[in-house]
PDB file of N, CA and C in Angstrom:
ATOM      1  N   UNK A   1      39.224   8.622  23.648  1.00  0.00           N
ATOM      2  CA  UNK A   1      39.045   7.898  22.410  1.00  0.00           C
ATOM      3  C   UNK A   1      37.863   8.521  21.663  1.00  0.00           C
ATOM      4  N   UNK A   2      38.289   8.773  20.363  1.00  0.00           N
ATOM      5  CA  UNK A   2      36.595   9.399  19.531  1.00  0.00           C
ATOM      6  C   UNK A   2      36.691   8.605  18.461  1.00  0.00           C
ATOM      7  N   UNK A   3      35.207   7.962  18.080  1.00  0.00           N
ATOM      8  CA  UNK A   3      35.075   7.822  16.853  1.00  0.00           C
ATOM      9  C   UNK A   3      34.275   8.600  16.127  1.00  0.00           C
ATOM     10  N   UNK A   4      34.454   7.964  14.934  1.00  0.00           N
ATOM     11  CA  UNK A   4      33.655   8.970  14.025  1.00  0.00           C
ATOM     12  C   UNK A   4      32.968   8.027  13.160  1.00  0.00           C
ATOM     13  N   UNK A   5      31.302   8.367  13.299  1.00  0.00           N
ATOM     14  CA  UNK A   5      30.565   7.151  12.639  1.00  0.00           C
ATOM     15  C   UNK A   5      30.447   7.742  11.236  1.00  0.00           C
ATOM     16  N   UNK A   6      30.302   6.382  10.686  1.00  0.00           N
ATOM     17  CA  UNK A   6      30.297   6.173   9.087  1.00  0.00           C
ATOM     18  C   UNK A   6      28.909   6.262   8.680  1.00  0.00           C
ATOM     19  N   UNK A   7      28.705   6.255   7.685  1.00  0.00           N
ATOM     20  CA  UNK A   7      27.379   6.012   7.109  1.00  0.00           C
ATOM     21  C   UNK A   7      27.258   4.676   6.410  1.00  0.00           C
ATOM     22  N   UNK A   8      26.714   3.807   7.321  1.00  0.00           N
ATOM     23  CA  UNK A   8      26.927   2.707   6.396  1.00  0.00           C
ATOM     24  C   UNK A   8      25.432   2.138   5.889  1.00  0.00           C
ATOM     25  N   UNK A   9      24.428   3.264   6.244  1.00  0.00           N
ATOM     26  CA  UNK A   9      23.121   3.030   5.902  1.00  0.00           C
ATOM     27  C   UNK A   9      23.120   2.604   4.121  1.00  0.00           C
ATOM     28  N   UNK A  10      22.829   0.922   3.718  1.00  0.00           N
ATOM     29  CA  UNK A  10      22.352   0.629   2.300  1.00  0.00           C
ATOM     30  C   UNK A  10      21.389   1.764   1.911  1.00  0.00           C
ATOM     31  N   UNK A  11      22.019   1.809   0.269  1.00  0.00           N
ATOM     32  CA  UNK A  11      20.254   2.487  -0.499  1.00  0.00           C
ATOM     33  C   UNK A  11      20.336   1.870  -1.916  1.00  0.00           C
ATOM     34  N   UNK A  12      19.476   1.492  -2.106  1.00  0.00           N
ATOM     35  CA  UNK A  12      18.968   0.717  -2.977  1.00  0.00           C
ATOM     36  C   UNK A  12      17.690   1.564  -4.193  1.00  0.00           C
ATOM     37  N   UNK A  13      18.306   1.307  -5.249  1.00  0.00           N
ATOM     38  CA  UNK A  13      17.605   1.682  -6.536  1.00  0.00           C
ATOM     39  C   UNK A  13      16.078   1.393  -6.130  1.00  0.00           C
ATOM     40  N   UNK A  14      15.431   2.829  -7.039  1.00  0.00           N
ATOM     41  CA  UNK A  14      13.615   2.129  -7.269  1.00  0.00           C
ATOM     42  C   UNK A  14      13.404   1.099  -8.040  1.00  0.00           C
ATOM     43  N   UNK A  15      14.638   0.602  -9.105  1.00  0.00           N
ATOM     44  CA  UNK A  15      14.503  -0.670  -9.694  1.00  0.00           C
ATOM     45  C   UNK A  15      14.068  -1.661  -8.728  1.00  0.00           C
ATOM     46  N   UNK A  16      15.874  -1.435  -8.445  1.00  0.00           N
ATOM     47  CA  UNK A  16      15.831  -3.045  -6.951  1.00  0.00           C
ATOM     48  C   UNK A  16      14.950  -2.951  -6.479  1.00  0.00           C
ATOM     49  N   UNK A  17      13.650  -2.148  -5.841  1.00  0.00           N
ATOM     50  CA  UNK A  17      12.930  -2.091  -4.776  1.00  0.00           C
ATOM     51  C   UNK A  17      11.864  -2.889  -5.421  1.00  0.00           C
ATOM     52  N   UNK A  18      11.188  -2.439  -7.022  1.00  0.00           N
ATOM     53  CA  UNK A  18      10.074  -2.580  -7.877  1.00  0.00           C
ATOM     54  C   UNK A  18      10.681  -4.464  -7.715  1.00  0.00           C
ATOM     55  N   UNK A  19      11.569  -4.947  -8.482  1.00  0.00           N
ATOM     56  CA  UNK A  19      11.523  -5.998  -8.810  1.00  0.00           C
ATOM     57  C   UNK A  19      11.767  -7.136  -7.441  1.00  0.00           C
ATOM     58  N   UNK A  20      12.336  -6.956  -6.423  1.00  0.00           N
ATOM     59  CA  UNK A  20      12.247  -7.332  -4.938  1.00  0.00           C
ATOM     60  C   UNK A  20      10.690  -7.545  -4.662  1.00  0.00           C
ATOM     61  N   UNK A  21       9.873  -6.567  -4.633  1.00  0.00           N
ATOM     62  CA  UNK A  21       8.595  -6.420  -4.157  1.00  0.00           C
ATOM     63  C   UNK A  21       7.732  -7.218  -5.681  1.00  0.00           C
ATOM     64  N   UNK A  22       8.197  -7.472  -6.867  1.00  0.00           N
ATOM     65  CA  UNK A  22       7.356  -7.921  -7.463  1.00  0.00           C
ATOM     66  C   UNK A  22       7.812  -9.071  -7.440  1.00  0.00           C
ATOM     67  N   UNK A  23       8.676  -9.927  -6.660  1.00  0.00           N
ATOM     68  CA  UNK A  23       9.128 -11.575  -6.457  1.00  0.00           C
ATOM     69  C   UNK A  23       8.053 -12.160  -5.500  1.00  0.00           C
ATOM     70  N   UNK A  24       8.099 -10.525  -4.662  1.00  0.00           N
ATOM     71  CA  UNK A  24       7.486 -11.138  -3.397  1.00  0.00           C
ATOM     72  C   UNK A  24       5.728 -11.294  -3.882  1.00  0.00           C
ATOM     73  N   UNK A  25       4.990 -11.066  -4.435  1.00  0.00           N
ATOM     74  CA  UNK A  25       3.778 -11.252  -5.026  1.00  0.00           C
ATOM     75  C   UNK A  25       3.489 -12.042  -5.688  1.00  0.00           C
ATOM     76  N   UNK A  26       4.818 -12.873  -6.243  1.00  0.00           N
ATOM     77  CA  UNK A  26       4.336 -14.293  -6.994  1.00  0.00           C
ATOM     78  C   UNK A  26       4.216 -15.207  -5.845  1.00  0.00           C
ATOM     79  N   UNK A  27       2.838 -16.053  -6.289  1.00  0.00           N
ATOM     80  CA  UNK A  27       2.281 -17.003  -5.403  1.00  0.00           C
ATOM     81  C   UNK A  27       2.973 -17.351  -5.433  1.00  0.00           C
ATOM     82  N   UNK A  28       2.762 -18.156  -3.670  1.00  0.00           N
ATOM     83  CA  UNK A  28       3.463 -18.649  -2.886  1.00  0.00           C
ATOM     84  C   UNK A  28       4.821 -18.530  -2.305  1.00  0.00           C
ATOM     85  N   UNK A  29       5.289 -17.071  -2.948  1.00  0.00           N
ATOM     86  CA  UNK A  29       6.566 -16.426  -2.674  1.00  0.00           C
ATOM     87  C   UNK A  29       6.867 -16.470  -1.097  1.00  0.00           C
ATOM     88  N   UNK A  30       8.001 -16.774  -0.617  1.00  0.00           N
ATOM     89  CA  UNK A  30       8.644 -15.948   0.588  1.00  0.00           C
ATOM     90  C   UNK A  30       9.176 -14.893   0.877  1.00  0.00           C
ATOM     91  N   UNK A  31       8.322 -14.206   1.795  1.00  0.00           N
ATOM     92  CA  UNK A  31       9.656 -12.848   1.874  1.00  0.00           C
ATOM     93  C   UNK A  31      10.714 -13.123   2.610  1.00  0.00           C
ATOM     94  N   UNK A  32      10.885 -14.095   3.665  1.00  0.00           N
ATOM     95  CA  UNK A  32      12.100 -13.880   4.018  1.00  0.00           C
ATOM     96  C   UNK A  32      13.214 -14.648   3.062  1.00  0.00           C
ATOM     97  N   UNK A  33      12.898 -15.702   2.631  1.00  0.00           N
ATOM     98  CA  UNK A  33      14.072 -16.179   1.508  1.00  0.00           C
ATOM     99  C   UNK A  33      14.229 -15.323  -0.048  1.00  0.00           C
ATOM    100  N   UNK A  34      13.147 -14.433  -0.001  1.00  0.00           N
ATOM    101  CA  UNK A  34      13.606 -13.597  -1.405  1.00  0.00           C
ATOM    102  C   UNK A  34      14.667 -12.735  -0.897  1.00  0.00           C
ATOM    103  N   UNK A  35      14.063 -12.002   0.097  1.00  0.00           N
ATOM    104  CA  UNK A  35      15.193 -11.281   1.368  1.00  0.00           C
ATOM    105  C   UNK A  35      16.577 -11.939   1.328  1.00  0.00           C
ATOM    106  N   UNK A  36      16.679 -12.444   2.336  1.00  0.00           N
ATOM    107  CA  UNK A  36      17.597 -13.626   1.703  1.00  0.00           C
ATOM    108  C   UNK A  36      18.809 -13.651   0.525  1.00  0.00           C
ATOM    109  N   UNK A  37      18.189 -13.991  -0.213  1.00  0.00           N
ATOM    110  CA  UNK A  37      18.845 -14.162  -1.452  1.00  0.00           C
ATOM    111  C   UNK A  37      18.913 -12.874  -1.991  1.00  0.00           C
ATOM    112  N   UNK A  38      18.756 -11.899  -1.723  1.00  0.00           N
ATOM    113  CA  UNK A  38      19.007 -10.078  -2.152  1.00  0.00           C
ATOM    114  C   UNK A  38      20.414  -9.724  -1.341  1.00  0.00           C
ATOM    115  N   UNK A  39      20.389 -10.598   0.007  1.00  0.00           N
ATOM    116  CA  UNK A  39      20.830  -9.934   0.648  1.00  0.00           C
ATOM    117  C   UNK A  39      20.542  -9.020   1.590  1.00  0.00           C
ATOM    118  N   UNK A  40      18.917  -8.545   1.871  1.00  0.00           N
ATOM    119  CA  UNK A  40      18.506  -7.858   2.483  1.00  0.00           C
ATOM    120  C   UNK A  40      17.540  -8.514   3.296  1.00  0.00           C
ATOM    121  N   UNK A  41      17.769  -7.207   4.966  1.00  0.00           N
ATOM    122  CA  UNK A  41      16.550  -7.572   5.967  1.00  0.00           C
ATOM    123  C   UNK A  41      15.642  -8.310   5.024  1.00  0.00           C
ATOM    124  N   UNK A  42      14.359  -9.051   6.074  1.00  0.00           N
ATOM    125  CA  UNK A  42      13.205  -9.608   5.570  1.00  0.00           C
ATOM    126  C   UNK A  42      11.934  -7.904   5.852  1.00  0.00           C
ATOM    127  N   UNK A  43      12.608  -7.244   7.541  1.00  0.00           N
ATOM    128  CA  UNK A  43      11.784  -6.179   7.391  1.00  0.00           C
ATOM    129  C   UNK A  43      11.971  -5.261   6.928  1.00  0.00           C
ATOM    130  N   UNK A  44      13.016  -4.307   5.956  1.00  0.00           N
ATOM    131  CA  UNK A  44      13.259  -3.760   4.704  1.00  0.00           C
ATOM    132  C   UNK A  44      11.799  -3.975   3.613  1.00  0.00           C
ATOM    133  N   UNK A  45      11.952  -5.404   3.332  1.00  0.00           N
ATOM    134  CA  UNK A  45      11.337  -5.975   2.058  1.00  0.00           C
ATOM    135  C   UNK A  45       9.993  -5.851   2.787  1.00  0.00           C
ATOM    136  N   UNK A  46       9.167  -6.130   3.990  1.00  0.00           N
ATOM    137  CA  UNK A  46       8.257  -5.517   4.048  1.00  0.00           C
ATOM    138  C   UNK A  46       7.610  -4.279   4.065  1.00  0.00           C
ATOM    139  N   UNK A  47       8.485  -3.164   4.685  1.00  0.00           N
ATOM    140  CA  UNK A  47       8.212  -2.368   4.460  1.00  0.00           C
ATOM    141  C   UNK A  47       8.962  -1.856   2.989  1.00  0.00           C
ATOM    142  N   UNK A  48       8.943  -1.938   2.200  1.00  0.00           N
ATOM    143  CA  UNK A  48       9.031  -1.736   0.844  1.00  0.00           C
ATOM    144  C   UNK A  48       7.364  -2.424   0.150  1.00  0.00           C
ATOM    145  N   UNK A  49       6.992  -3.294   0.345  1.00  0.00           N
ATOM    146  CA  UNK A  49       5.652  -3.822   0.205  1.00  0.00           C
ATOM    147  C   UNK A  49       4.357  -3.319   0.631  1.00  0.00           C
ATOM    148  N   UNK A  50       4.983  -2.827   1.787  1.00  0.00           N
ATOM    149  CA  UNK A  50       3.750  -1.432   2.607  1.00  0.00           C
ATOM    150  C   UNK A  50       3.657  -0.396   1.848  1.00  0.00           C
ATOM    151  N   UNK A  51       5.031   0.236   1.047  1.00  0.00           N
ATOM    152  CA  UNK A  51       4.997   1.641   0.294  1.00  0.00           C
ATOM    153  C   UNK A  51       4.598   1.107  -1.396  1.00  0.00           C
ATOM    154  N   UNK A  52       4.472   0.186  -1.740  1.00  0.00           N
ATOM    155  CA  UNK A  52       3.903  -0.058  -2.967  1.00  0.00           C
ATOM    156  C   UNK A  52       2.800  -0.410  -2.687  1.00  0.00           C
ATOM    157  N   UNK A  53       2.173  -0.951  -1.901  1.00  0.00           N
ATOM    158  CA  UNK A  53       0.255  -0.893  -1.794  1.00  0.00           C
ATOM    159  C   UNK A  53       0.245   0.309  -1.599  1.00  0.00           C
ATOM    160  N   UNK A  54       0.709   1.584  -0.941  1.00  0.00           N
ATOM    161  CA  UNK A  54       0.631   2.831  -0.711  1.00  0.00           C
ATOM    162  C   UNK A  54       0.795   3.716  -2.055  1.00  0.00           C
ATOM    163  N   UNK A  55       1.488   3.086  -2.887  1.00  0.00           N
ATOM    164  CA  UNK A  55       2.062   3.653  -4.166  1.00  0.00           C
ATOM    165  C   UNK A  55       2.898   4.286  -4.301  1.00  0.00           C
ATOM    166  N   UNK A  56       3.963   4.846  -3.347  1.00  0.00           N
ATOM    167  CA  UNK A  56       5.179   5.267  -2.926  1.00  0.00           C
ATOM    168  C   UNK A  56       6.358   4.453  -3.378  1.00  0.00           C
ATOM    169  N   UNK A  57       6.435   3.511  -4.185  1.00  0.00           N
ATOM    170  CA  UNK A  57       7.002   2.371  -4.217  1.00  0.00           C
ATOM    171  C   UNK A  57       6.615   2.058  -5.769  1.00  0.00           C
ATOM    172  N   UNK A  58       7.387   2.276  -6.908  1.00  0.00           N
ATOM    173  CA  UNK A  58       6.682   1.703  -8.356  1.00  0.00           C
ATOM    174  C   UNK A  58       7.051   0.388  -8.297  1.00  0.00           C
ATOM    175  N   UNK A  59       5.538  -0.511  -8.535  1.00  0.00           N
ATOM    176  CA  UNK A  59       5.635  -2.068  -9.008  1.00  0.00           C
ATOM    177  C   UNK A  59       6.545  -2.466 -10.575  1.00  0.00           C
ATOM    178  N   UNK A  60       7.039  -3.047 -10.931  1.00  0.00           N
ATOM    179  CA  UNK A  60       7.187  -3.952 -12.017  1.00  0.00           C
ATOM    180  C   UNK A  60       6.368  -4.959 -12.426  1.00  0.00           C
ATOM    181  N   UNK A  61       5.526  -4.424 -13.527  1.00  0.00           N
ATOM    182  CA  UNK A  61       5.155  -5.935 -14.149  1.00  0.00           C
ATOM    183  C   UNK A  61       5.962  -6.722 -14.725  1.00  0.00           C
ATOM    184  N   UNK A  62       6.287  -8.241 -14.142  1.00  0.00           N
ATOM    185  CA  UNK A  62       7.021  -9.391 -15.052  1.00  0.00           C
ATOM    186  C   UNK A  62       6.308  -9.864 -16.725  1.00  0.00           C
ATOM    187  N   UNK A  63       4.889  -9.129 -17.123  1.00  0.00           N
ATOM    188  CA  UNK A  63       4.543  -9.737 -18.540  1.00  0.00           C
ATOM    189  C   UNK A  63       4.272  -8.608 -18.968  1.00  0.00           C
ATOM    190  N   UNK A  64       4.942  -7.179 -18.809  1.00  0.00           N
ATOM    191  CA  UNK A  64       5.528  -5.949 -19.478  1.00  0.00           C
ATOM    192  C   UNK A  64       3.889  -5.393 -19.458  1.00  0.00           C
ATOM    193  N   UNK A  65       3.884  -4.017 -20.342  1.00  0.00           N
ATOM    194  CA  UNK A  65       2.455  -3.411 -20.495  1.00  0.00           C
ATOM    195  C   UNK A  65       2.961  -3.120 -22.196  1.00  0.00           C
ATOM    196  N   UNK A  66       1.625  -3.389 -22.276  1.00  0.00           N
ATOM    197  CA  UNK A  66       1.610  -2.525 -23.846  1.00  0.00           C
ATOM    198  C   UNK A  66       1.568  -1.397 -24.299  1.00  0.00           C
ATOM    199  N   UNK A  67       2.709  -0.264 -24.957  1.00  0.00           N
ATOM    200  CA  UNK A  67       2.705   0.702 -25.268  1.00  0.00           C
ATOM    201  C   UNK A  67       2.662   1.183 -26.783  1.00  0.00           C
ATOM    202  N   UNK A  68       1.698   1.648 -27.327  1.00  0.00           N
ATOM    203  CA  UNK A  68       1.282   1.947 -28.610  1.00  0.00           C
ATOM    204  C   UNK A  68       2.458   3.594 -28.963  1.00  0.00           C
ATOM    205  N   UNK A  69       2.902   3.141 -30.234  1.00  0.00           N
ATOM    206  CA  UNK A  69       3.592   3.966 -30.579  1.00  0.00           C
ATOM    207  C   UNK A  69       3.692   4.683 -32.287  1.00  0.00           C
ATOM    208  N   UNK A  70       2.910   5.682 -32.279  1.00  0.00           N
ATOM    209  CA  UNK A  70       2.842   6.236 -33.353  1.00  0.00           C
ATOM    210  C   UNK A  70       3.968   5.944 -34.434  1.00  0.00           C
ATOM    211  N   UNK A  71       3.540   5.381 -35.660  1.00  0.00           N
ATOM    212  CA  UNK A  71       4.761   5.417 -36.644  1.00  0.00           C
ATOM    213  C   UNK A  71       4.402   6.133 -38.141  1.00  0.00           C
ATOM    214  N   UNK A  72       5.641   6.767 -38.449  1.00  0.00           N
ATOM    215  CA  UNK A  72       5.999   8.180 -39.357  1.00  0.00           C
ATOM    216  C   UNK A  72       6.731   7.142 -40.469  1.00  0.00           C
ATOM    217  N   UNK A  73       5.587   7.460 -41.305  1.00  0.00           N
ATOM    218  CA  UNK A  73       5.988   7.129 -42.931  1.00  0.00           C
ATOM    219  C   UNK A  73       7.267   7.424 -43.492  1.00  0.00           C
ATOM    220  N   UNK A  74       8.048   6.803 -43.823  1.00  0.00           N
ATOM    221  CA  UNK A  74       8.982   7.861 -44.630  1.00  0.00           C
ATOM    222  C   UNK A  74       8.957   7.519 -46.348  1.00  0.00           C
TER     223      UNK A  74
END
């Protein structure tokens, strides 16, 4: 008998990762029920939280940043 393994390893966007990890930073958040409700491990979502204090990992701010943008007269 042979099988032949699949790849069924998830991968998940740097979006998904940024906005996952920025749920988990609002006070009093859970990681395992944000987990949870993603659908994903709880230890995934920590270590995704390890690589954004590391900076390997881009955060999302939820109250945006301000970007100044030159404007051309016409």
């Amino acid at each position: 008998m042979t099988s032949e393994k699949t790849d069924t390893r998830r991968r998940y966007s740097t979006t998904m990762k940024a906005e996952v990890v920025a749920e988990c930073a609002e006070p009093g958040a859970s990681v395992a029920k944000i987990a949870m409700a993603h659908g994903i491990n709880a230890n995934v979502v920590h270590r995704w939280r390890k690589l954004a204090r590391g900076g390997a990992v881009k955060t999302v701010s939820k109250t945006g940043e301000f970007i100044a943008l030159p404007l051309m007269m016409a």
